[in-house]
PDB file of N, CA and C in Angstrom:
ATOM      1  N   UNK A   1      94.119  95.436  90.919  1.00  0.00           N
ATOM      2  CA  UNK A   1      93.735  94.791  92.150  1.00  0.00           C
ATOM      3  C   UNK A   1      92.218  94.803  92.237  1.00  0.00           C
ATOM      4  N   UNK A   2      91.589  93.901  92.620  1.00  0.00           N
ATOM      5  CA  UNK A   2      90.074  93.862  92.681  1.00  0.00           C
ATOM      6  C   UNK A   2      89.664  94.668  94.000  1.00  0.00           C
ATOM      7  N   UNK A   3      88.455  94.587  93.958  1.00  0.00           N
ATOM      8  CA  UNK A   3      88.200  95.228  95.561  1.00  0.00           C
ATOM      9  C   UNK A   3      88.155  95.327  96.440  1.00  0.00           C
ATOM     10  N   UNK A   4      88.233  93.520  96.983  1.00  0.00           N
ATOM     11  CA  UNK A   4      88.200  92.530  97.871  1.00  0.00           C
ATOM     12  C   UNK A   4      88.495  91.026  96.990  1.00  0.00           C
ATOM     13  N   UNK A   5      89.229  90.653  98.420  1.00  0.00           N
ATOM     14  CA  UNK A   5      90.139  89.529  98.084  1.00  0.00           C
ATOM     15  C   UNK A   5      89.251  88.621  98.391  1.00  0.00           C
ATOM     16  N   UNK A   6      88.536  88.647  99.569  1.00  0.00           N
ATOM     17  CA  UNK A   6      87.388  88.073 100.458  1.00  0.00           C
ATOM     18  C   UNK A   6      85.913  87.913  99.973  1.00  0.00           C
ATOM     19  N   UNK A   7      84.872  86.705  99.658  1.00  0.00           N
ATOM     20  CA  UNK A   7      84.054  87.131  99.609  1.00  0.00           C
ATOM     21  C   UNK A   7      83.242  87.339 101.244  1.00  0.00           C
ATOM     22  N   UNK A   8      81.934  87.650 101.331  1.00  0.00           N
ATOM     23  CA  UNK A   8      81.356  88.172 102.421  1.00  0.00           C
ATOM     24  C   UNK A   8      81.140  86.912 103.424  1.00  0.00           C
ATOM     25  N   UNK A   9      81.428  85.580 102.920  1.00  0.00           N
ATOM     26  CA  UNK A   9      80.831  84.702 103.917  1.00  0.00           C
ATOM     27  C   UNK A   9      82.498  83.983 103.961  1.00  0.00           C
ATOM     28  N   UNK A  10      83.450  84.691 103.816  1.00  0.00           N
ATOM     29  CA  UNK A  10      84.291  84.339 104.297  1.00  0.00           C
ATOM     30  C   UNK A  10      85.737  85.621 105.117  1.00  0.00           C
ATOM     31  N   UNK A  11      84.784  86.568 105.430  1.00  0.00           N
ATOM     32  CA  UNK A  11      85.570  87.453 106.070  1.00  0.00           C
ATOM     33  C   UNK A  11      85.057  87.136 107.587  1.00  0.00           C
ATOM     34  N   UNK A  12      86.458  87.696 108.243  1.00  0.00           N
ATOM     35  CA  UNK A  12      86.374  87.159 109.623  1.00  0.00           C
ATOM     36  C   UNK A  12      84.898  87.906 110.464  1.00  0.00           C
ATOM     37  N   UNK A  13      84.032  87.113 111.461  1.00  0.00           N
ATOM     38  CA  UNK A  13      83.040  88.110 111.687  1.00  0.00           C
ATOM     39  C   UNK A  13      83.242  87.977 113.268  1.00  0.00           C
ATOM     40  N   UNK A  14      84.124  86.469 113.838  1.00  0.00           N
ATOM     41  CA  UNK A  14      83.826  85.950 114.935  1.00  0.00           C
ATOM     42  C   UNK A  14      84.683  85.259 115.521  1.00  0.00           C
ATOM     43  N   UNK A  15      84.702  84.126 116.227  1.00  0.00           N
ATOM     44  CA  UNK A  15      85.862  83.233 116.121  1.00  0.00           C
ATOM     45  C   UNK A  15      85.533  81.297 115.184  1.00  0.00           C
ATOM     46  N   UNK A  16      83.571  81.515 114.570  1.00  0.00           N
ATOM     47  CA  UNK A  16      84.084  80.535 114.052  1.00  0.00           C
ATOM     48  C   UNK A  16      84.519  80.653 112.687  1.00  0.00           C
ATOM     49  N   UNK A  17      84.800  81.160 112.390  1.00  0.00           N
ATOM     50  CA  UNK A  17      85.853  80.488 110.832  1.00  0.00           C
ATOM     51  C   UNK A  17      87.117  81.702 111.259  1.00  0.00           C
ATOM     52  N   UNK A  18      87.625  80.961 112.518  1.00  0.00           N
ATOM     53  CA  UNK A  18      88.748  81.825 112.200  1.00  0.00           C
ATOM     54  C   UNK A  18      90.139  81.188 111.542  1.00  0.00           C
ATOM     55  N   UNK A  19      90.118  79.791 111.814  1.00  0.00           N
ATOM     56  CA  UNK A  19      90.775  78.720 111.434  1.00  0.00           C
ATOM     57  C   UNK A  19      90.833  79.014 109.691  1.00  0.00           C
ATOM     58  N   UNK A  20      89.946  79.021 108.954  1.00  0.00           N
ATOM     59  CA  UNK A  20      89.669  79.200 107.440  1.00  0.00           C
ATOM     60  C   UNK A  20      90.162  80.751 107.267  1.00  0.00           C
ATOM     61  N   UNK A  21      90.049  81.883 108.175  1.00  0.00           N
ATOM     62  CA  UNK A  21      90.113  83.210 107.967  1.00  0.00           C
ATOM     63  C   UNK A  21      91.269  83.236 107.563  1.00  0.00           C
ATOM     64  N   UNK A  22      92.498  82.460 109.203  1.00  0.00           N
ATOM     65  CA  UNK A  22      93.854  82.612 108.752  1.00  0.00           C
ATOM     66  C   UNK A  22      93.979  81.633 107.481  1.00  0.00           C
ATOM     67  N   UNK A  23      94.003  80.837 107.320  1.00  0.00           N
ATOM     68  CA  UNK A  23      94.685  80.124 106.422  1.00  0.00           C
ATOM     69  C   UNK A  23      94.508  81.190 104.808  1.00  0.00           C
ATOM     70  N   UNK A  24      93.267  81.210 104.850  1.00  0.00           N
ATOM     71  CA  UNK A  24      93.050  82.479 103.676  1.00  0.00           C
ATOM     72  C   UNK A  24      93.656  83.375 103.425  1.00  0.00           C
ATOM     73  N   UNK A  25      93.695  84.391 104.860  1.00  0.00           N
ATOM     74  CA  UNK A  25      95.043  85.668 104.660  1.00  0.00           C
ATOM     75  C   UNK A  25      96.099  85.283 104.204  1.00  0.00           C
ATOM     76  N   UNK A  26      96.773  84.077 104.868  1.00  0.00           N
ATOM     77  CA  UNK A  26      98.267  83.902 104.575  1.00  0.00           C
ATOM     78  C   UNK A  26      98.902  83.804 103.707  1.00  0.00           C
ATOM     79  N   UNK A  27      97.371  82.800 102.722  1.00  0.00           N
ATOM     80  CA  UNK A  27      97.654  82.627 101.183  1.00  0.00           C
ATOM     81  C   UNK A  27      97.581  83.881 100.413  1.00  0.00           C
ATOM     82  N   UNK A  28      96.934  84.491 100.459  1.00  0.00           N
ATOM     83  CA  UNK A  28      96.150  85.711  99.658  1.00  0.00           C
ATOM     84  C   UNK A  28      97.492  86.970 100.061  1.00  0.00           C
ATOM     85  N   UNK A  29      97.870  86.631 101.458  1.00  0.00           N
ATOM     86  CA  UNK A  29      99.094  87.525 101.731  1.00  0.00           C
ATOM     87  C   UNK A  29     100.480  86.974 100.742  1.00  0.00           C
ATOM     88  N   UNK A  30     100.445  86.172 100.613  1.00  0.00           N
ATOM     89  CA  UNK A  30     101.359  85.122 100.436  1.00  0.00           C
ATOM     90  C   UNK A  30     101.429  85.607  98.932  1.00  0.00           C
ATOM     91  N   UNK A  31     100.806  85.464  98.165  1.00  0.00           N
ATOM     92  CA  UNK A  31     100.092  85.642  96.612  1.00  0.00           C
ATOM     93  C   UNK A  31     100.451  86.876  96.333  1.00  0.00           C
ATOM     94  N   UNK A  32     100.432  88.143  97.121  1.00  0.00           N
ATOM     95  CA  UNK A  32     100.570  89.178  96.571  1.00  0.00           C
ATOM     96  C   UNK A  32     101.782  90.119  97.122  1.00  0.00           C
ATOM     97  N   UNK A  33     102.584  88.675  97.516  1.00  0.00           N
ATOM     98  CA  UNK A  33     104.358  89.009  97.633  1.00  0.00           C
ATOM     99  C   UNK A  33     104.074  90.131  99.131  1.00  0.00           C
ATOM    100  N   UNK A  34     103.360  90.238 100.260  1.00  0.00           N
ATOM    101  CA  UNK A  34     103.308  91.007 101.244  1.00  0.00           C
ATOM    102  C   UNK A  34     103.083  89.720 102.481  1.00  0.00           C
ATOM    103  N   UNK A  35     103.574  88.788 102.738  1.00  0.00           N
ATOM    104  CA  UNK A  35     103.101  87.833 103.622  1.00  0.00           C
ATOM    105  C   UNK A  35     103.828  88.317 104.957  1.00  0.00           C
ATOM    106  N   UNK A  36     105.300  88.937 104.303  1.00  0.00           N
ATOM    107  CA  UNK A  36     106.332  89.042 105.174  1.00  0.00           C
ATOM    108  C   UNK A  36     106.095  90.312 105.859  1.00  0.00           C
ATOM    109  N   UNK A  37     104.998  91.550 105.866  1.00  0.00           N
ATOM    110  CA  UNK A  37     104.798  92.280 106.653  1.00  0.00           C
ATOM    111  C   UNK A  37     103.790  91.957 107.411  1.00  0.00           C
ATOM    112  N   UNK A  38     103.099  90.676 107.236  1.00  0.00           N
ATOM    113  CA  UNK A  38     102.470  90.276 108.850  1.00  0.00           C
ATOM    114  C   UNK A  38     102.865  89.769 109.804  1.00  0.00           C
ATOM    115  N   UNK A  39     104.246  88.862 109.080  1.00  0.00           N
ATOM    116  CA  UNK A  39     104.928  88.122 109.939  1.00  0.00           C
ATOM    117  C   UNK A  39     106.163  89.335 110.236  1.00  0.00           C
ATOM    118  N   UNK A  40     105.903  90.513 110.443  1.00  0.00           N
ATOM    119  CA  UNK A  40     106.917  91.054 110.983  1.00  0.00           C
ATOM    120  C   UNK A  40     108.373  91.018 110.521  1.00  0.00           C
ATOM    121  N   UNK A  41     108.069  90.697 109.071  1.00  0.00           N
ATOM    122  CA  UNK A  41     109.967  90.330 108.447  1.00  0.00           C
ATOM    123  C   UNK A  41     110.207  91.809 107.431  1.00  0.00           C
ATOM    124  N   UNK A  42     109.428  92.975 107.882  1.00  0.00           N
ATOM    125  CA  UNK A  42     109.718  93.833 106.734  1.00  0.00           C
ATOM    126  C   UNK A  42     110.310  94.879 107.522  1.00  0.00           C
ATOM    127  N   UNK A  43     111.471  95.313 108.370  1.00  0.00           N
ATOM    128  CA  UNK A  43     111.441  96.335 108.839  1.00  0.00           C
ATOM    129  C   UNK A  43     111.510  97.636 108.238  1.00  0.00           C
ATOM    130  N   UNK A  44     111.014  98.665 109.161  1.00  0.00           N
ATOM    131  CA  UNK A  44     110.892  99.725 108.611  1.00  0.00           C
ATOM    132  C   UNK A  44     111.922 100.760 108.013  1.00  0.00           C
ATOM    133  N   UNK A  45     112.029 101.314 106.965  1.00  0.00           N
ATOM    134  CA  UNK A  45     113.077 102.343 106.733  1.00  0.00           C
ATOM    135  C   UNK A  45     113.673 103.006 107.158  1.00  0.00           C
ATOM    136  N   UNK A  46     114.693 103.447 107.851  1.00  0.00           N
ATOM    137  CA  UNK A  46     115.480 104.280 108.751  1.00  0.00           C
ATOM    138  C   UNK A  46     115.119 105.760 107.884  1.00  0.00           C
ATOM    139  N   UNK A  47     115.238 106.559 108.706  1.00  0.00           N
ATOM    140  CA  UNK A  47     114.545 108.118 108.123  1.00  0.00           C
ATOM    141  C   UNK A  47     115.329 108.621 107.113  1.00  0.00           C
ATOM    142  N   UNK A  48     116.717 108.172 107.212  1.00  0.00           N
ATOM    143  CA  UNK A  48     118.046 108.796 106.333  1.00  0.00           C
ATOM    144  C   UNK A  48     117.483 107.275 105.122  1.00  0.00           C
ATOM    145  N   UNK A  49     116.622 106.987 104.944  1.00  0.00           N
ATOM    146  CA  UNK A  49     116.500 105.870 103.393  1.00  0.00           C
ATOM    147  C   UNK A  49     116.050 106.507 102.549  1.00  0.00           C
ATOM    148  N   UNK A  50     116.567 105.853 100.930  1.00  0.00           N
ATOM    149  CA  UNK A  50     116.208 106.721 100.263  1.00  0.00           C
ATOM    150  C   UNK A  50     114.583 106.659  99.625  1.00  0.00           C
ATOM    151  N   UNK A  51     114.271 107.830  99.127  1.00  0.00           N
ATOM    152  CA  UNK A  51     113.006 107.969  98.756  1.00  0.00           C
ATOM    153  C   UNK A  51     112.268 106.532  98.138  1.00  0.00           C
ATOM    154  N   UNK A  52     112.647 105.898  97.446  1.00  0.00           N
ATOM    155  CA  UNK A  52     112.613 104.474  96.843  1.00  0.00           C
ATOM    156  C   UNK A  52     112.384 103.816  97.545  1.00  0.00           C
ATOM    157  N   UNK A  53     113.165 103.281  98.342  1.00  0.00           N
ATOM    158  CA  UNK A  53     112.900 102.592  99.430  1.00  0.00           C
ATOM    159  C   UNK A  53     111.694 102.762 100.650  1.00  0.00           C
ATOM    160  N   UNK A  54     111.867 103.843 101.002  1.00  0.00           N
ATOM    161  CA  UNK A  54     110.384 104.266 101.821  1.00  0.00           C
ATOM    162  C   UNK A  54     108.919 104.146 100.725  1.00  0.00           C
ATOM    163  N   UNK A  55     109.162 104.281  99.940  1.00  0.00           N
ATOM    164  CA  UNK A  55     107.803 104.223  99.210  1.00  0.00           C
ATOM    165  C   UNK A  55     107.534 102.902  98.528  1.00  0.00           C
ATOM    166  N   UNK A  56     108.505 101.819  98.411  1.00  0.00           N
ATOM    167  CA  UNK A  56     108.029 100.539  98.493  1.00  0.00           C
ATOM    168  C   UNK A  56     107.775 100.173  99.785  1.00  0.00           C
ATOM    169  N   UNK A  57     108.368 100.228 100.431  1.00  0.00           N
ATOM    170  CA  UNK A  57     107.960 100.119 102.232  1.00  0.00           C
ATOM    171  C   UNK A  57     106.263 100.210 102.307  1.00  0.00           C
ATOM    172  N   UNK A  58     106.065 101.704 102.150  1.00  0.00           N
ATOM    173  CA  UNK A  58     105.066 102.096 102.476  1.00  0.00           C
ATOM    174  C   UNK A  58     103.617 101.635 101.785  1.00  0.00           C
ATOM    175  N   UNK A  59     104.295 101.410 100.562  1.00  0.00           N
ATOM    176  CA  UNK A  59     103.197 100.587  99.671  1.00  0.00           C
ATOM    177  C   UNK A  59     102.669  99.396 100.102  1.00  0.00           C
ATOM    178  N   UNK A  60     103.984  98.275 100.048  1.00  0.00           N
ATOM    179  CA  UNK A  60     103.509  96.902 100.514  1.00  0.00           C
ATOM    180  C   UNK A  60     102.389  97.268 102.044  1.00  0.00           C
ATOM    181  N   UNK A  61     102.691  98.316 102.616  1.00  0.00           N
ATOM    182  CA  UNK A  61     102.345  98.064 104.309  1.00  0.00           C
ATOM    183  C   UNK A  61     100.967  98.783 104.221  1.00  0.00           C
ATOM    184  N   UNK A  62     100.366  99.856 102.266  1.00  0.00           N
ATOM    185  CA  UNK A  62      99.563  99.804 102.379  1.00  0.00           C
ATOM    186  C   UNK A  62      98.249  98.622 101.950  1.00  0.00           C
ATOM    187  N   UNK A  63      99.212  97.941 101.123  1.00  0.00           N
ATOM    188  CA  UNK A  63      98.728  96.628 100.151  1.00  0.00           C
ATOM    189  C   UNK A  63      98.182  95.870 101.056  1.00  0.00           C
ATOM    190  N   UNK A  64      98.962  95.305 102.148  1.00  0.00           N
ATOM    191  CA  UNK A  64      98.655  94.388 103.079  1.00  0.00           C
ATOM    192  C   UNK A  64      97.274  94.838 104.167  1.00  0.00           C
ATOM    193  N   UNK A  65      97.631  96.294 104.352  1.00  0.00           N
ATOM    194  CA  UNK A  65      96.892  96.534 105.522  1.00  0.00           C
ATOM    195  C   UNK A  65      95.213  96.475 104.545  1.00  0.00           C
ATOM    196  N   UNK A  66      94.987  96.746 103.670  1.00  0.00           N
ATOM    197  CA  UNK A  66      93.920  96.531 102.590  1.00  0.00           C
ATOM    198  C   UNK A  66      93.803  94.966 102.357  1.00  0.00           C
ATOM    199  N   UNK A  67      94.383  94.377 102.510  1.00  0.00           N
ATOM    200  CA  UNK A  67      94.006  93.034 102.395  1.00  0.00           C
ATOM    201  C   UNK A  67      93.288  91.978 103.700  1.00  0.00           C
ATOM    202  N   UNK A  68      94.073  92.745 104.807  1.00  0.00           N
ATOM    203  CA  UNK A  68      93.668  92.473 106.185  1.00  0.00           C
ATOM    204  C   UNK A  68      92.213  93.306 106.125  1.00  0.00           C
ATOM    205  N   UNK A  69      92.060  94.954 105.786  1.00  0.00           N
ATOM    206  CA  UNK A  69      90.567  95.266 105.901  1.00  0.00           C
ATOM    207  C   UNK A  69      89.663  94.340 105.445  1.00  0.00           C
ATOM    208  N   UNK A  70      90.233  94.067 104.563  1.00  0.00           N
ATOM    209  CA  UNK A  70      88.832  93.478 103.235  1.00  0.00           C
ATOM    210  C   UNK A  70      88.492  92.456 103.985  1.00  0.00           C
ATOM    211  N   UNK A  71      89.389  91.840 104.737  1.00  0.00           N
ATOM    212  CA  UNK A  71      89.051  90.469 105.270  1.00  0.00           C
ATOM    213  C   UNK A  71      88.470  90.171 106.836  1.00  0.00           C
ATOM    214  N   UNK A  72      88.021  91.210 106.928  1.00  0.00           N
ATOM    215  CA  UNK A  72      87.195  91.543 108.390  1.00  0.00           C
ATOM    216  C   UNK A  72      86.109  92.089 108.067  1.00  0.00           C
ATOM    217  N   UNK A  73      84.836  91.854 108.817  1.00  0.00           N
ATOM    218  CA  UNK A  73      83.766  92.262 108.836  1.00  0.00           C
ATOM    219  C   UNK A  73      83.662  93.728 109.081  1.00  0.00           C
ATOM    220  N   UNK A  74      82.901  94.205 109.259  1.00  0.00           N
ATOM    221  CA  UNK A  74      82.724  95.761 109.078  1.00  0.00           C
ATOM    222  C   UNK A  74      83.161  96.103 110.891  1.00  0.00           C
ATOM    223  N   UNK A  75      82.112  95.548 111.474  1.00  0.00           N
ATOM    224  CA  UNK A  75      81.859  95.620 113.077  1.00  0.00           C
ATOM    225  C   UNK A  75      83.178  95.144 113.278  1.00  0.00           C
ATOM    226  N   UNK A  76      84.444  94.845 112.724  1.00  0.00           N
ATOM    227  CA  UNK A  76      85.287  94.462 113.861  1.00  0.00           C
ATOM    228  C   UNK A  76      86.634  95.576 113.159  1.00  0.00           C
ATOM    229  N   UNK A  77      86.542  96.358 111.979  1.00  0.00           N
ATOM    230  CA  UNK A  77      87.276  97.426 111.939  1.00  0.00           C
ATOM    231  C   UNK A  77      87.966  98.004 112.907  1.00  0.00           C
ATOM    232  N   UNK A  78      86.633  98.492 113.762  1.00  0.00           N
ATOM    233  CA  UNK A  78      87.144  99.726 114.444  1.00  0.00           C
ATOM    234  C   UNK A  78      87.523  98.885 115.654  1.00  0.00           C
ATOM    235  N   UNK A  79      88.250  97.949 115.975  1.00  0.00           N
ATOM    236  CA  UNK A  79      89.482  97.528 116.573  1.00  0.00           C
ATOM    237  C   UNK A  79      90.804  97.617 116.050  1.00  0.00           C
ATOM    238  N   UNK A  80      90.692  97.706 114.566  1.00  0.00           N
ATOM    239  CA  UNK A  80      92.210  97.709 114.084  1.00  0.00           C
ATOM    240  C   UNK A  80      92.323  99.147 113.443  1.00  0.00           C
ATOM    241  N   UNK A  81      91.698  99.744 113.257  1.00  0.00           N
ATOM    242  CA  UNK A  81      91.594 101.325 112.388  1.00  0.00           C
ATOM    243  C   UNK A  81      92.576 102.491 112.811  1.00  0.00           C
ATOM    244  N   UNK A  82      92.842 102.190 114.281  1.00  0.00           N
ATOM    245  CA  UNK A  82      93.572 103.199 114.430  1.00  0.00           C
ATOM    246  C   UNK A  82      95.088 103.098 114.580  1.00  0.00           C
ATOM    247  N   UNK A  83      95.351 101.322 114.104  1.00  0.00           N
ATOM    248  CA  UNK A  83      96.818 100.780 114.340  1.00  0.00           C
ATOM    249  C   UNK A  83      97.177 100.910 113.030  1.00  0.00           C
ATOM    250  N   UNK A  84      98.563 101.206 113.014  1.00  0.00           N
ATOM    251  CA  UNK A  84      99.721 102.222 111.970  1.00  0.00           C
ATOM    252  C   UNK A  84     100.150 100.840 110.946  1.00  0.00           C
ATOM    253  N   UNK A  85     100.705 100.110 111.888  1.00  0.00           N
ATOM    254  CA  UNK A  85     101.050  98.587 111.112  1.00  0.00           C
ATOM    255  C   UNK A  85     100.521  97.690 110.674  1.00  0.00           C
ATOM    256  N   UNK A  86     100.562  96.834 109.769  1.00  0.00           N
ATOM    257  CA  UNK A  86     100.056  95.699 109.430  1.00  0.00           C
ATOM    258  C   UNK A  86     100.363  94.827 110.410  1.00  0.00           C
ATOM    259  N   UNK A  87     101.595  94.478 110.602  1.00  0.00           N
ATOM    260  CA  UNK A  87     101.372  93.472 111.361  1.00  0.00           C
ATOM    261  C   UNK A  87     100.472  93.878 113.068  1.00  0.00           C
ATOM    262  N   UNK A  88     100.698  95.096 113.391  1.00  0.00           N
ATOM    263  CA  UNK A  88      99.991  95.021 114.420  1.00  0.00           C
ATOM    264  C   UNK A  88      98.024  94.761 114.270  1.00  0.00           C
ATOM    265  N   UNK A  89      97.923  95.208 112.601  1.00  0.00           N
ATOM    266  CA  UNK A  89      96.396  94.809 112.814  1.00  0.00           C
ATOM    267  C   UNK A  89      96.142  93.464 112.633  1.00  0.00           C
ATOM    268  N   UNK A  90      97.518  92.933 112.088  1.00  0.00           N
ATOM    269  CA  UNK A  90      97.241  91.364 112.050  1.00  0.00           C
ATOM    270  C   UNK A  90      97.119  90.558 113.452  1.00  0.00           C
ATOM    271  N   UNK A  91      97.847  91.158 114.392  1.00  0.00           N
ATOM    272  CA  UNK A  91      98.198  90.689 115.840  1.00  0.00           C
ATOM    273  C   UNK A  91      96.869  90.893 116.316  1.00  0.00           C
ATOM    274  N   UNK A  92      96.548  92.101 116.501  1.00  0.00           N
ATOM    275  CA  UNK A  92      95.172  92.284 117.028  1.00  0.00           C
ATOM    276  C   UNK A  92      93.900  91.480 116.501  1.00  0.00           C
ATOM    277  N   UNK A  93      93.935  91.101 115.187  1.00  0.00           N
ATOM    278  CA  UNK A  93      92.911  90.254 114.747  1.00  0.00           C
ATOM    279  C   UNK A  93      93.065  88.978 115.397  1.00  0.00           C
ATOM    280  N   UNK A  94      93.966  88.304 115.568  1.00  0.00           N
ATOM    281  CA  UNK A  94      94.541  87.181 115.546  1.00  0.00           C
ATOM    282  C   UNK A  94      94.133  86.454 117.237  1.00  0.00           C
ATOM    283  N   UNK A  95      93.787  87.946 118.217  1.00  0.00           N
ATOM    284  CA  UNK A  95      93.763  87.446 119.364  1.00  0.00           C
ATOM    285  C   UNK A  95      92.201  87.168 119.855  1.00  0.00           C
TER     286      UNK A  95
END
């Protein structure tokens, strides 16, 4: 995986390129088989799942949530930093 998916003049900083921001994530989400934990289609593992299962879970939801960082400016992190989900940092970006 590279380091960033994003280069710097196309991570979100504001609301104008937010139009280009999403379309970017979705693909780039889209691309690396995790689209479906922004759109809320991945539910979470019930506690009795087995080890396997929670740790692909947990992977994709860290894959994604790294793909959403990369793709925000620095200054707007610490709005989403302390949310658990992807899709919730996607929600929060989004508004």
């Amino acid at each position: 995986m590279s380091s960033s998916f994003f280069k710097e003049n196309e991570k979100l900083g504001d609301s104008s390129n937010f139009a280009a921001w999403k379309i970017r994530l979705k693909i780039i989400t889209d691309r690396n088989d995790v689209l479906e934990y922004i759109q809320g289609n991945v539910p979470e593992p019930l506690d009795n799942a087995f080890a396997a299962t929670n740790n692909k879970y947990n992977k994709g939801e860290l894959k994604t949530k790294k793909i959403i960082a990369d793709s925000l400016q620095d200054s707007l992190l610490a709005y989403i930093g302390n949310l658990m989900k992807s899709k919730d940092m996607y929600d929060k970006s989004t508004i």
